[in-house]
Protein backbone atom coordinates (compact mmCIF):
# COMPACT_ATOMS: atom_id res chain seq x y z
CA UNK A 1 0.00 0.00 0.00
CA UNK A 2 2.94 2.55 0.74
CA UNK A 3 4.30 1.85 -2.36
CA UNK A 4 1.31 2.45 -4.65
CA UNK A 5 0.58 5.47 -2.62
CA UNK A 6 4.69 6.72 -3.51
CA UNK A 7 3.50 5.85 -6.92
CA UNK A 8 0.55 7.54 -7.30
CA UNK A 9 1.98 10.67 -5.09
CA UNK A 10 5.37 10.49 -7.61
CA UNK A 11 3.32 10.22 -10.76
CA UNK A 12 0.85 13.61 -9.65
CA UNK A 13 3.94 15.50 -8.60
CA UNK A 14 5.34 14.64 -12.14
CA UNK A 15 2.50 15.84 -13.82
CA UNK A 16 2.47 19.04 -11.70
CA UNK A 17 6.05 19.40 -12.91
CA UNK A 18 5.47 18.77 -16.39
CA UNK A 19 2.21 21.32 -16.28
CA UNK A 20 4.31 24.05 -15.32
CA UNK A 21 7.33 23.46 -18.35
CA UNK A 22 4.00 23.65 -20.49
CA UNK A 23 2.51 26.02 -19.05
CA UNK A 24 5.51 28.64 -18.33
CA UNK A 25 8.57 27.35 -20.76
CA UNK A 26 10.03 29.28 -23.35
CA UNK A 27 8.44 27.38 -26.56
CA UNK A 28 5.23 29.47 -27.01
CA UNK A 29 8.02 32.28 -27.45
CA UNK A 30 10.14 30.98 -29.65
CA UNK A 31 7.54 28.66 -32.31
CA UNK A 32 7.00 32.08 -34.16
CA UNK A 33 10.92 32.84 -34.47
CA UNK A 34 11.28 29.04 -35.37
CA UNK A 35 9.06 29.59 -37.81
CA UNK A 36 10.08 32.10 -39.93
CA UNK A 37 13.63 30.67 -39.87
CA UNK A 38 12.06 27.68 -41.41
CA UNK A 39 10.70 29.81 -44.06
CA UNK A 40 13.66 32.12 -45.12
CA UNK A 41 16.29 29.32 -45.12
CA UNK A 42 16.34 30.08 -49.01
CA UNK A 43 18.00 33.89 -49.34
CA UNK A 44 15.84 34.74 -52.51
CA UNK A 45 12.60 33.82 -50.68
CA UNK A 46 13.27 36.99 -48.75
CA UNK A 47 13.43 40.80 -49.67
CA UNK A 48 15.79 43.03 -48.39
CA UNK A 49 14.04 44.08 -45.00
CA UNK A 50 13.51 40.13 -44.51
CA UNK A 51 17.09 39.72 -45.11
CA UNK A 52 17.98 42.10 -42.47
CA UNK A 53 16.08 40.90 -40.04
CA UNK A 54 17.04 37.47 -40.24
CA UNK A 55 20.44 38.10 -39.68
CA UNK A 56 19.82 40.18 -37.02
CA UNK A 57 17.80 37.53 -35.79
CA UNK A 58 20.15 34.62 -35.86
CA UNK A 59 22.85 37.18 -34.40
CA UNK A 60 20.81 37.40 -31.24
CA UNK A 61 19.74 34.37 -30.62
CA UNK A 62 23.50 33.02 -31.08
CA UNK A 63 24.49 35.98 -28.91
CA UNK A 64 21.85 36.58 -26.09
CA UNK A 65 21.60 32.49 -25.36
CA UNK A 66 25.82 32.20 -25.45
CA UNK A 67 26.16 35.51 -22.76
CA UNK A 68 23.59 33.88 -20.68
CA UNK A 69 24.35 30.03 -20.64
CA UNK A 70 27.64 29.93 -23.00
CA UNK A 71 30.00 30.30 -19.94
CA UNK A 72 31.02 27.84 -17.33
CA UNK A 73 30.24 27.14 -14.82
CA UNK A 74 26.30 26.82 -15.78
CA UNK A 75 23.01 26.47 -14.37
CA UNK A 76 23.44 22.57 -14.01
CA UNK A 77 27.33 22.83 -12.83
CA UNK A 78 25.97 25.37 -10.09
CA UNK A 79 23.06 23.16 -8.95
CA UNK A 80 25.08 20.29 -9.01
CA UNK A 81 27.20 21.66 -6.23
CA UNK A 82 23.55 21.65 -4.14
CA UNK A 83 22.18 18.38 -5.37
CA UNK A 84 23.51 16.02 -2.94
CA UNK A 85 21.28 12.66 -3.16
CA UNK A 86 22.78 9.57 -5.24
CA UNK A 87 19.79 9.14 -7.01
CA UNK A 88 20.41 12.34 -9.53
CA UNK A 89 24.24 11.37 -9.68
CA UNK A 90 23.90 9.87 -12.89
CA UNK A 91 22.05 12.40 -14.54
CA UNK A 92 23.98 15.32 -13.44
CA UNK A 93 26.81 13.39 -15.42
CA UNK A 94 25.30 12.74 -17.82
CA UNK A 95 23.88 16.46 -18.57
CA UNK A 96 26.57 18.54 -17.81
CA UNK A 97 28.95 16.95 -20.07
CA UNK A 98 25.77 17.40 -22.71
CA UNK A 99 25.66 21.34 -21.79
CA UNK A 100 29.40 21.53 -22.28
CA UNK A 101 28.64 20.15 -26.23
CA UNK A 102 26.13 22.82 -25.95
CA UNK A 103 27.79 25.74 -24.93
CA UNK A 104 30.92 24.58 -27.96
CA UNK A 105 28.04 24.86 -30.53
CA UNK A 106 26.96 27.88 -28.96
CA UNK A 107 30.06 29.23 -29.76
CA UNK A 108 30.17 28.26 -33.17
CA UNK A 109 27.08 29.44 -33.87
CA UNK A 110 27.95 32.88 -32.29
CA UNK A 111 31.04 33.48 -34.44
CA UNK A 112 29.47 32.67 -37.34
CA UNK A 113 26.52 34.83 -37.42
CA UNK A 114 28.73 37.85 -37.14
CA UNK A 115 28.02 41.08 -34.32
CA UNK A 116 24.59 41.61 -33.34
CA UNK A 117 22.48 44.55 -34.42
CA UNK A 118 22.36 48.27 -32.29
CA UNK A 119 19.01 48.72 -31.34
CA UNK A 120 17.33 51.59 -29.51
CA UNK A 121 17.91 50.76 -25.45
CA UNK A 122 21.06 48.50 -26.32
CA UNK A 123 22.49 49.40 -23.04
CA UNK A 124 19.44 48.81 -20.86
CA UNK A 125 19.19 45.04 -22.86
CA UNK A 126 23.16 44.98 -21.87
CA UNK A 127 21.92 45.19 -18.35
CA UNK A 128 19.11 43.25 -18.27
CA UNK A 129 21.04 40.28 -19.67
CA UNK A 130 23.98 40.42 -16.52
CA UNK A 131 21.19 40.60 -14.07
CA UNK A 132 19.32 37.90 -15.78
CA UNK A 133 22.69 35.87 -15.56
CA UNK A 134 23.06 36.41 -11.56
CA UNK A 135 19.27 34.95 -11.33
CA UNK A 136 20.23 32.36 -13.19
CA UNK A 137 23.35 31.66 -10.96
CA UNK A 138 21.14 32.19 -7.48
CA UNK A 139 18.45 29.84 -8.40
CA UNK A 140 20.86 27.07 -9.23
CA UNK A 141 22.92 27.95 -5.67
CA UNK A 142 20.15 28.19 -3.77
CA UNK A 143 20.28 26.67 -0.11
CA UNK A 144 16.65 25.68 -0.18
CA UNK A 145 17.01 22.24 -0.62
CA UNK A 146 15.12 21.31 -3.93
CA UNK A 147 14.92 24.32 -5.51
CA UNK A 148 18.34 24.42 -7.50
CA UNK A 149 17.41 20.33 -8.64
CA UNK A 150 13.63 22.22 -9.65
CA UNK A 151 16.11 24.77 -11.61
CA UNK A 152 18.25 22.87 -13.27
CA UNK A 153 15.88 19.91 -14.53
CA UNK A 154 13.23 22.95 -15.54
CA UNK A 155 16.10 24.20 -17.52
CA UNK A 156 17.55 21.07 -18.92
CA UNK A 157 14.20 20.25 -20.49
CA UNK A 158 13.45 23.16 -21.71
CA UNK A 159 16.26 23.40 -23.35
CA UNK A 160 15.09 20.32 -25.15
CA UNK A 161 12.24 22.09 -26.28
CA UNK A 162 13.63 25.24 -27.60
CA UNK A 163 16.88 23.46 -28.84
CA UNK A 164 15.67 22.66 -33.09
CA UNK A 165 15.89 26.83 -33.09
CA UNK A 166 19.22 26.15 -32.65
CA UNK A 167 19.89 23.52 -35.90
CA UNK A 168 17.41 26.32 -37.61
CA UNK A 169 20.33 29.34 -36.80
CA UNK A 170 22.79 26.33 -37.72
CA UNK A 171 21.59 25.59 -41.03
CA UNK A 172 21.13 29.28 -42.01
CA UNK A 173 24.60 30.05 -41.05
CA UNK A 174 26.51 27.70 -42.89
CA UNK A 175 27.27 25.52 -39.44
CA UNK A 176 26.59 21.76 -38.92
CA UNK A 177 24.18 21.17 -36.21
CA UNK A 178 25.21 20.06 -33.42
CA UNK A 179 24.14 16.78 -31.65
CA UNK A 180 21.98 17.04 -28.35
CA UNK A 181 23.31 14.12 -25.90
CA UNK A 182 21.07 15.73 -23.10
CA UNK A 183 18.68 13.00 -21.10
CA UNK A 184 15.64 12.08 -22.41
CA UNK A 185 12.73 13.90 -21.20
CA UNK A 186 11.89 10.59 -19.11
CA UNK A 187 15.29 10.65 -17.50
CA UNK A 188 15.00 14.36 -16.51
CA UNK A 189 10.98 13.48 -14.76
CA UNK A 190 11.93 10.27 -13.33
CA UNK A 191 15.13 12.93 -11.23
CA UNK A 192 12.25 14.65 -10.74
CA UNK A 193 10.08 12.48 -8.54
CA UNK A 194 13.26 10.69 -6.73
CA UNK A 195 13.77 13.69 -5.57
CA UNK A 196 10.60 14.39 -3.92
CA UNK A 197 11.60 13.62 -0.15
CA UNK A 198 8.88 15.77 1.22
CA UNK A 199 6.32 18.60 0.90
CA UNK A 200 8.75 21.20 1.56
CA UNK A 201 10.94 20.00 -0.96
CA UNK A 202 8.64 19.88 -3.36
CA UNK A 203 7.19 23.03 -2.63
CA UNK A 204 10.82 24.24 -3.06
CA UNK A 205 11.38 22.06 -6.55
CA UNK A 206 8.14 23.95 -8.18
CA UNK A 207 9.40 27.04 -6.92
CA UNK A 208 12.97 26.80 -8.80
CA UNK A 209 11.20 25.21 -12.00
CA UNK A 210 9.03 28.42 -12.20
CA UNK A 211 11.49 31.05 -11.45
CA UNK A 212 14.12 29.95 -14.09
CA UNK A 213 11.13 29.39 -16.70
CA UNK A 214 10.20 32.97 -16.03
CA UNK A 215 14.06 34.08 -16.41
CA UNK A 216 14.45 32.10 -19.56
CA UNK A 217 11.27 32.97 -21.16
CA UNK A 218 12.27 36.54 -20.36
CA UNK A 219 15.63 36.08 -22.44
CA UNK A 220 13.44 34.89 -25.24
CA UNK A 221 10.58 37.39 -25.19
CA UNK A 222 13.46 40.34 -25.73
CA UNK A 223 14.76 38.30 -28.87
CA UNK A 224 11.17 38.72 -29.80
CA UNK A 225 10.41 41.70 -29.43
CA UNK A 226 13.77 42.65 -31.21
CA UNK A 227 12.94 40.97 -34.12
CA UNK A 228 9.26 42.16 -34.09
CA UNK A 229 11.01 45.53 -34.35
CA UNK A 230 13.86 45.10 -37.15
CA UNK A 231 10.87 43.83 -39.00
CA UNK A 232 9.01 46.71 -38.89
CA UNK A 233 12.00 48.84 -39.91
């Protein structure tokens, strides 16, 4: 009986956890950006303005994305300094060797796609992005046990989701995509509920999967809203 009642508790907390990346992740930003990559990947399909602003946009997205997460050590290296049980061990492994791939693409991708357009409020985005960088580093530190694992698994898949962008920028600069040896989705949930020692804890897991969404879905809407305005020009 205690073990179909862990079962049932591990499988609702997992769906709680899963709500939230869908409700609160980054890819309801980002589909509309993925999508007009997908349909300018031929230079003649687009006219001058359209040219512009897909350069500008692959220039921030290569740029924006490396300044916050291209640098180590990174959300999962931080929290991994907080996430003490053996039961993530493997994972943490297994995904920070992944985000090191991923921050050597992000690199690539950043050198070919050239400097990144000056845009009204440059310096106030400059900002932004180094405070935005902090939050990122004091969620993944954070002392509350739970809430830097709730951070970096949050993170790690949705990354996952917003990652094909990436092979979209790749392909329209010339670059090979890269290969994305994160966890599977299943891998990064089943963390998730092993995790789960106790209400507080999960409280405190919730708590660090919403406030990095809200950071990272940030970074994204001003990548948005940046292209929204170069196409406009």
């Amino acid at each position: 009986m205690d073990n179909l009642a862990r079962s049932q508790g591990d499988s609702a907390f997992i769906s709680s956890f899963a709500d939230i990346l869908a409700a609160q992740g980054s890819l309801p930003v980002i589909a509309p950006l993925d999508q007009f990559l997908k349909e300018c990947r031929e230079p003649t399909a687009l006219r001058r303005p359209g040219q512009v602003a897909r350069a500008a946009l692959l220039a921030d997205i290569a740029h924006f994305m490396s300044v916050s997460h291209g640098r180590h050590p990174g959300v999962v290296d931080h929290a991994a300094t907080k996430i003490i049980e053996d039961e993530a061990r493997g994972w943490l492994v297994q995904t920070i060797d992944a985000f090191a791939a991923e921050r050597s693409y992000l690199s690539k991708l950043t050198v070919s796609a050239g400097p990144m357009n000056s845009h009204s409020g440059q310096e106030k985005v400059s900002g932004l992005l180094a405070s935005q960088a902090k939050s990122f580093e004091l969620l993944a530190t954070s002392d509350r046990a739970g809430c830097a694992a709730g951070a970096a698994i949050a993170f790690t898949l949705d990354w996952q989701t917003t990652r094909p962008l990436f092979d979209s920028v790749a392909l329209l600069l010339d670059v090979k995509p890269g290969i994305c040896t994160l966890p599977p989705s299943t891998d990064s949930l089943a963390v998730v509920a092993a995790l789960r020692k106790s209400p507080l804890v999960e409280r405190a897991m919730l708590f660090g999967a919403q406030q990095l969404l809200a950071q990272q879905r940030g970074l994204w809407k001003i990548i948005a809203a940046r292209h929204a305005e170069m196409r406009e020009l």
